[in-house]
Protein backbone atom coordinates (compact mmCIF):
# COMPACT_ATOMS: atom_id res chain seq x y z
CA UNK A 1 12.48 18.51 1.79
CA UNK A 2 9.68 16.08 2.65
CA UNK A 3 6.04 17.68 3.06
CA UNK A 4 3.91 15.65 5.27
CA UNK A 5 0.17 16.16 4.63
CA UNK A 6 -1.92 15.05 7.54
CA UNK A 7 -5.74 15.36 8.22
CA UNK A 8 -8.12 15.47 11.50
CA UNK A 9 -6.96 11.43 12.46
CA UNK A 10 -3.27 11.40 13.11
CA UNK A 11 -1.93 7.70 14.97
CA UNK A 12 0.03 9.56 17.54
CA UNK A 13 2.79 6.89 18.22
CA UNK A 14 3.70 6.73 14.14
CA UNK A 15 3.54 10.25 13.99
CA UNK A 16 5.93 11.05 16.85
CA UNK A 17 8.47 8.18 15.84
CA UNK A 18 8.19 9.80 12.30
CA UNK A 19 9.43 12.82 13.48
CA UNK A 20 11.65 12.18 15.67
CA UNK A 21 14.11 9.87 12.85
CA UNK A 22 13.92 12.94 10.81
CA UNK A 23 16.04 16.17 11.22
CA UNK A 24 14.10 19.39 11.99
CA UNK A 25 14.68 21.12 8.56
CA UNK A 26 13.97 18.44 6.38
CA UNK A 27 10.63 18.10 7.10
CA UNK A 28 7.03 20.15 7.25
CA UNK A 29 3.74 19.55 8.19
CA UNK A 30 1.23 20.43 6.04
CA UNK A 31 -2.72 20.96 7.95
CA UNK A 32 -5.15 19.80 5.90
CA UNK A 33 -8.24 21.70 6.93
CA UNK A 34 -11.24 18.65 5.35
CA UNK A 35 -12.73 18.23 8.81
CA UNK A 36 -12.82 21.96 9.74
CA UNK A 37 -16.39 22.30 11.38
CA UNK A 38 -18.13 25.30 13.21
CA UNK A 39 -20.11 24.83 16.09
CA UNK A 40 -23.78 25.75 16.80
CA UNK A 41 -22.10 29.14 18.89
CA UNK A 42 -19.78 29.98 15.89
CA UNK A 43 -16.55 28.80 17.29
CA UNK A 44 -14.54 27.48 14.05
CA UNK A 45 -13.08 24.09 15.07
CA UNK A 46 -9.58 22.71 13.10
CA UNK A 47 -9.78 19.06 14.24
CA UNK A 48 -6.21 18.55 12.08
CA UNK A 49 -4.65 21.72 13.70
CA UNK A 50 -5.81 20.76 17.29
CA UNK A 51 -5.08 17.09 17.18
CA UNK A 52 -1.38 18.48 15.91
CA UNK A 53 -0.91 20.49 18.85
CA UNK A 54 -1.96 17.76 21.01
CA UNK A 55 0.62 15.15 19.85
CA UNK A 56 3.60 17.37 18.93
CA UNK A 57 3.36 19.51 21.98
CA UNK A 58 6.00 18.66 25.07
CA UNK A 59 3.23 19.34 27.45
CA UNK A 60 2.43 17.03 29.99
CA UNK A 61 -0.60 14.80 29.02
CA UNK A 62 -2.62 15.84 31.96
CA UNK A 63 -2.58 19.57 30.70
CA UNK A 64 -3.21 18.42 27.14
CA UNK A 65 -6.51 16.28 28.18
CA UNK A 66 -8.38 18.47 30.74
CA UNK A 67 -12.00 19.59 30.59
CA UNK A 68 -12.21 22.13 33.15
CA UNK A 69 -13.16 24.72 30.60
CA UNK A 70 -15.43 21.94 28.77
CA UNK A 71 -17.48 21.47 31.44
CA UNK A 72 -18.29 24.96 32.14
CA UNK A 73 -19.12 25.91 28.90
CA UNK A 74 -21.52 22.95 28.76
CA UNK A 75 -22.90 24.22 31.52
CA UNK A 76 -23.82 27.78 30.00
CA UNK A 77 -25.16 25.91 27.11
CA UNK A 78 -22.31 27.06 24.74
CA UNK A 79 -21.02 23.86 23.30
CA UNK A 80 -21.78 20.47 23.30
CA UNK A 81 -19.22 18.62 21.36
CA UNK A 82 -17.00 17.18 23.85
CA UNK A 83 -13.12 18.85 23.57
CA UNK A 84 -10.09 19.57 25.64
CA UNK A 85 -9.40 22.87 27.27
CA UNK A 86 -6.13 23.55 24.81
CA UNK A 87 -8.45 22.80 21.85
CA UNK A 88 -11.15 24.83 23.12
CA UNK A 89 -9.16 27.87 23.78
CA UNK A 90 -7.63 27.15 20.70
CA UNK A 91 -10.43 26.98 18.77
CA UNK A 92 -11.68 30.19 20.34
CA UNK A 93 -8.18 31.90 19.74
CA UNK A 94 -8.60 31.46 15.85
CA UNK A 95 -11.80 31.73 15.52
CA UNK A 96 -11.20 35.48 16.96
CA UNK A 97 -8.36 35.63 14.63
CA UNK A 98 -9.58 34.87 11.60
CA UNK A 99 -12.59 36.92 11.62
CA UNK A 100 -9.89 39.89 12.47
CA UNK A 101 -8.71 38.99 8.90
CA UNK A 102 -5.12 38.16 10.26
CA UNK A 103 -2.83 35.82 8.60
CA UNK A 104 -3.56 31.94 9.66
CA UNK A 105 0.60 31.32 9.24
CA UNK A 106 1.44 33.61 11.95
CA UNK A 107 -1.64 32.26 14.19
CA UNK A 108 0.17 28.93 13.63
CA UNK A 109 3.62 30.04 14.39
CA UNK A 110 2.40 32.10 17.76
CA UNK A 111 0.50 29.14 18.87
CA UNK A 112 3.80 26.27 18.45
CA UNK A 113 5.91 28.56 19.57
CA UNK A 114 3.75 29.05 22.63
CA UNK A 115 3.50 25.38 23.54
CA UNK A 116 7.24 24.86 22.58
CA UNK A 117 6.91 22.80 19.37
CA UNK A 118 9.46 23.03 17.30
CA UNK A 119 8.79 20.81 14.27
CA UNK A 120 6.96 23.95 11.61
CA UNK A 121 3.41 23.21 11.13
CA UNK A 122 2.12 25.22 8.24
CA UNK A 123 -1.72 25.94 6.98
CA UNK A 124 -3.21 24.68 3.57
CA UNK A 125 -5.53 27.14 3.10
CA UNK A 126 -7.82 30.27 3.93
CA UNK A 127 -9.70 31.21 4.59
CA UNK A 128 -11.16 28.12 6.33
CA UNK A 129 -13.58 25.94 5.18
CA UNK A 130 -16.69 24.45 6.74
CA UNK A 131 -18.02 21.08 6.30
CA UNK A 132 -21.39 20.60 6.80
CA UNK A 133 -22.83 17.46 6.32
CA UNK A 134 -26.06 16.89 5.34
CA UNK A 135 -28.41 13.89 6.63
CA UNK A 136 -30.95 11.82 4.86
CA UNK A 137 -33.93 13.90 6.68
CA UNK A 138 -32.24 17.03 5.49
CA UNK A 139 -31.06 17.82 8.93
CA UNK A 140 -27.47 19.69 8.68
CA UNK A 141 -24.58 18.99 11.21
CA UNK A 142 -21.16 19.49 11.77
CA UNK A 143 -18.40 16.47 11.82
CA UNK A 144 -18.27 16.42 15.58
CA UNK A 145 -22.03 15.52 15.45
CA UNK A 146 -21.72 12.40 13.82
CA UNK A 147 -18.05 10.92 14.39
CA UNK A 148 -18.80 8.73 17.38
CA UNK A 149 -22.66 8.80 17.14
CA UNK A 150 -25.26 6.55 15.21
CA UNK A 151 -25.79 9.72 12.43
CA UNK A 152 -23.32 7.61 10.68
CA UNK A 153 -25.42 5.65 8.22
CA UNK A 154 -27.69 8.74 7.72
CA UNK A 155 -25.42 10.69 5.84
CA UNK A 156 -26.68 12.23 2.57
CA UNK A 157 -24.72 14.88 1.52
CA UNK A 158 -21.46 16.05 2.26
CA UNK A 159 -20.09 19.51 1.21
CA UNK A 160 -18.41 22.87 2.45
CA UNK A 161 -19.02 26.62 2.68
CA UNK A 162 -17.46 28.53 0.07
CA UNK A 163 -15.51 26.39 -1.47
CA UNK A 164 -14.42 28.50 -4.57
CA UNK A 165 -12.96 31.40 -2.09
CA UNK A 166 -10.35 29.52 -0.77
CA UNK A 167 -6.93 29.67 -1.68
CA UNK A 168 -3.29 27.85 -0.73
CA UNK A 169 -1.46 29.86 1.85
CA UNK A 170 1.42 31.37 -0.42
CA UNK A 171 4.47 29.72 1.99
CA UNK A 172 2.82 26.81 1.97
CA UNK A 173 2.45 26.84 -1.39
CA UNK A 174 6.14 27.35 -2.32
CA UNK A 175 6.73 24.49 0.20
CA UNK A 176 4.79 22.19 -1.79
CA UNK A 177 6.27 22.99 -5.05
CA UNK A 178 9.54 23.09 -3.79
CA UNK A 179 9.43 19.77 -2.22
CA UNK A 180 11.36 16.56 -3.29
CA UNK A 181 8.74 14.43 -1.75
CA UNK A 182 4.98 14.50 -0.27
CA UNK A 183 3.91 12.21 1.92
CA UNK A 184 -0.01 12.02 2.36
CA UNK A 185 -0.10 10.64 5.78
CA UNK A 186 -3.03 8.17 6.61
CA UNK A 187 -5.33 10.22 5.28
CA UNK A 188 -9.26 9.17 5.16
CA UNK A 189 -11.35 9.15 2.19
CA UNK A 190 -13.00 12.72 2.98
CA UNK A 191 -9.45 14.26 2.33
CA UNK A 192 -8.93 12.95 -0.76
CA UNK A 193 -11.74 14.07 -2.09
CA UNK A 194 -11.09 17.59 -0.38
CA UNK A 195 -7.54 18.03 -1.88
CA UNK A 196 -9.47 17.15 -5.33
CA UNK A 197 -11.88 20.03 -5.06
CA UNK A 198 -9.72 22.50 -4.41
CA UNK A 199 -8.02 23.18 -8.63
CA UNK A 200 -4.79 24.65 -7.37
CA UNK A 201 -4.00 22.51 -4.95
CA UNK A 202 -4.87 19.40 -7.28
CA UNK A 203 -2.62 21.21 -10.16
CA UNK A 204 -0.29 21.34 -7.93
CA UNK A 205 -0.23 17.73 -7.00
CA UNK A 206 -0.78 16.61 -10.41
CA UNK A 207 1.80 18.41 -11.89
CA UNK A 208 4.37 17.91 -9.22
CA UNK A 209 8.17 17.12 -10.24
CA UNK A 210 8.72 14.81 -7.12
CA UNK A 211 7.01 11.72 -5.85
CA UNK A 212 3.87 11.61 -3.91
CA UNK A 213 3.61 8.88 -1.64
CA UNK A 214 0.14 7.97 0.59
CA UNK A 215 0.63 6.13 3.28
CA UNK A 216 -3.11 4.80 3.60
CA UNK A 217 -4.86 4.53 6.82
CA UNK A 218 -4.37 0.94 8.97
CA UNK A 219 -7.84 0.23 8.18
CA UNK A 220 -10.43 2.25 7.04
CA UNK A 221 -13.29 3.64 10.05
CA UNK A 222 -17.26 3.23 9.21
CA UNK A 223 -17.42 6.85 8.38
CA UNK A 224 -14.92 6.34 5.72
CA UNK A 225 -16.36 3.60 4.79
CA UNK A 226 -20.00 5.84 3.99
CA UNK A 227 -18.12 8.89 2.77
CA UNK A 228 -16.33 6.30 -0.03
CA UNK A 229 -20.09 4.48 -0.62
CA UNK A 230 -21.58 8.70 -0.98
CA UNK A 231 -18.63 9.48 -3.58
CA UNK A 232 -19.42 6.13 -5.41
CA UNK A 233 -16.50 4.20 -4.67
CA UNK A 234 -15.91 0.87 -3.21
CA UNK A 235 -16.21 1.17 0.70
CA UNK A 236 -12.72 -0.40 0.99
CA UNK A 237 -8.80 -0.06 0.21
CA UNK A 238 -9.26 -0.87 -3.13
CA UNK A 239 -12.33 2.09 -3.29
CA UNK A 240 -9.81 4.44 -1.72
CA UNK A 241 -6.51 3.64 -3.72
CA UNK A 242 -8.51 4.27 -6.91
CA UNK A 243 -10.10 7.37 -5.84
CA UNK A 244 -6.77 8.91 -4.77
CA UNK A 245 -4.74 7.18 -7.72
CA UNK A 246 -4.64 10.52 -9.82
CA UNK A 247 -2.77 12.19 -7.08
CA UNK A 248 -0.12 10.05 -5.84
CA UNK A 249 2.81 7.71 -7.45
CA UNK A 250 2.84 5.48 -5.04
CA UNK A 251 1.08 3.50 -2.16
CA UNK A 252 2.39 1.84 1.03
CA UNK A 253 -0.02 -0.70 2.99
CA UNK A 254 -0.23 -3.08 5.31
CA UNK A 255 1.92 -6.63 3.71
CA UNK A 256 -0.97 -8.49 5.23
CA UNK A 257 -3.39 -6.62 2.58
CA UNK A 258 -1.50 -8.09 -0.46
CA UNK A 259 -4.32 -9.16 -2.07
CA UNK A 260 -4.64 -5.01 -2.80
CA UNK A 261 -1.92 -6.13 -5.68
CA UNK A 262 -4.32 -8.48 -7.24
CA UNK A 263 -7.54 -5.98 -6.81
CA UNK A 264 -5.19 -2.97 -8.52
CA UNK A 265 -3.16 -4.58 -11.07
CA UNK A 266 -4.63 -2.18 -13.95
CA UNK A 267 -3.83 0.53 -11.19
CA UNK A 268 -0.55 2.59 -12.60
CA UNK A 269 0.93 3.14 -9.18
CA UNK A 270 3.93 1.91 -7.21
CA UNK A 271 2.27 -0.48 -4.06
CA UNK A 272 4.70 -0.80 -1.46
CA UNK A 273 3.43 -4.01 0.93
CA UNK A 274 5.03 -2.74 4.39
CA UNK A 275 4.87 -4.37 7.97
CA UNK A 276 2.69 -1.94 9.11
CA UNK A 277 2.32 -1.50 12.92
CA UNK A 278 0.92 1.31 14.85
CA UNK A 279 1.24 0.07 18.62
CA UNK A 280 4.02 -2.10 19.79
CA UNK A 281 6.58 0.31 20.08
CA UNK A 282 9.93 -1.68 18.98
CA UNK A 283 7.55 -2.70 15.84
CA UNK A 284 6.18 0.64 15.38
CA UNK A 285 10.45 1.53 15.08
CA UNK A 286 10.70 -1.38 12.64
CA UNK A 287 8.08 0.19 10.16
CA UNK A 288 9.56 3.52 10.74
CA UNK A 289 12.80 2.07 9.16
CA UNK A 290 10.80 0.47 6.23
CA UNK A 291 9.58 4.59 5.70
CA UNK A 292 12.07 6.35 5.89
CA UNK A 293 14.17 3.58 3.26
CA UNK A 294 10.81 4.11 1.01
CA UNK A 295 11.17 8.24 1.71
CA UNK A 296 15.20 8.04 0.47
């Protein structure tokens, strides 16, 4: 059994060809809630969960990108952060949910089963966390605030609600321990340091029988770049491959970044130099191939 981790930024193509080379009970996907954000009305926002839904579901792509409901609830001054009507009503859905104190696994199972995916998508923990991030005139937002804006390089402080309530859903749990391999799947520097803060989930990783394998991210976005330079780490590969190196056994990059080889040769990890592509789609099933031989 391979557990695939994945966070709020998920390369749809990879993902999908991922999935579809691997049988349906070999495999899990594993939420990680790091980007989890509430907005200004209280609606609880999972980007991981929604951006899931969006590239595993067999809906049409119109249905999966329309704004209808968006746009009115702009208009009644409810939200601002720009999102599709399926995440929205999502969103909405759990928030609802969760404050009814009902189990986040069968939320998850009612919602793929209602958009007809089949692959099992399972929450990390609950309840959910909140990230609030903190700016350099004190000014608190949440992550949709300052992913595509200029906020960027004002970012102080980064931290979540609660932290030291929340606790591995017990399934999941048992998946993770019972896995042969986990596969951390492009995930950004925030998530790292997320599945660090949270002691039985690191436990678990650190004490894990299998092999944990991160696929890092193609290349690294500016707001990984500042959450790496807040955590006091190199705002690079290298900076992210030592942060994460007490996880994970081994690492799998781009063969065009060898010089990560050089930069980590005190690093006790296995690097795996891949040809990593993430749009052409006979390439993308190339790299796929060099995976799944690494995931054997």
């Amino acid at each position: 059994m391979i557990s695939i981790l994945i966070d709020g930024f998920i390369t749809e193509k990879l993902l999908l060809s991922l999935t579809k080379k691997l049988s349906e009970d070999s495999f899990v996907i594993v939420s990680i809630p790091s980007f989890d954000c509430e907005t200004s009305s209280g609606i609880h926002i999972s980007l991981a969960f929604n951006n899931l839904l969006k590239v595993l579901s067999p809906e049409k792509k119109r249905t999966k990108y329309e704004y209808k409901l968006f746009h009115f609830l702009k208009k009644l001054n409810f939200i601002e952060n720009k999102q599709t009507d399926l995440e929205l009503t999502v969103s909405m859905l759990q928030t609802i949910w969760v404050k009814n104190g009902l189990p986040l696994r069968a939320f998850y199972e009612r919602i793929t089963r209602g958009l007809n995916i089949s692959t099992t998508i399972l929450p990390l923990l609950e309840p959910l966390p909140n990230l609030i991030i903190e700016l350099e005139d004190g000014d608190k937002k949440n992550f949709l605030d300052v992913i595509d804006g200029d906020l960027t390089e004002k970012i102080k402080k980064i931290s979540y609600d609660e932290l030291d309530k929340i606790k591995l859903v017990t399934e999941t749990k048992k998946v993770l321990e019972n896995s042969d391999k986990i596969l951390l799947f492009q995930i950004s520097p925030l998530t790292v340091y997320f599945l660090k803060s949270i002691g039985t989930l690191k436990k678990i990783l650190e004490t894990f029988k299998g092999t944990i394998l991160y696929l890092l991210p193609k290349k690294l976005r500016q707001i990984d770049k500042k959450f790496l330079s807040i955590l006091k780490y190199s705002e690079d590969l290298t900076g992210l491959i030592q942060m994460s190196q007490e996880q994970v056994d081994a690492v799998i990059f781009d063969e065009k970044q060898r010089y990560l080889i050089r930069e980590l040769s005190d690093v006790k990890l296995t690097l795996y130099p891949t040809p990593y592509y993430i749009k052409e789609d006979k390439k993308i099933n190339e790299f796929i191939e060099s995976l799944l031989k690494i995931l054997e």
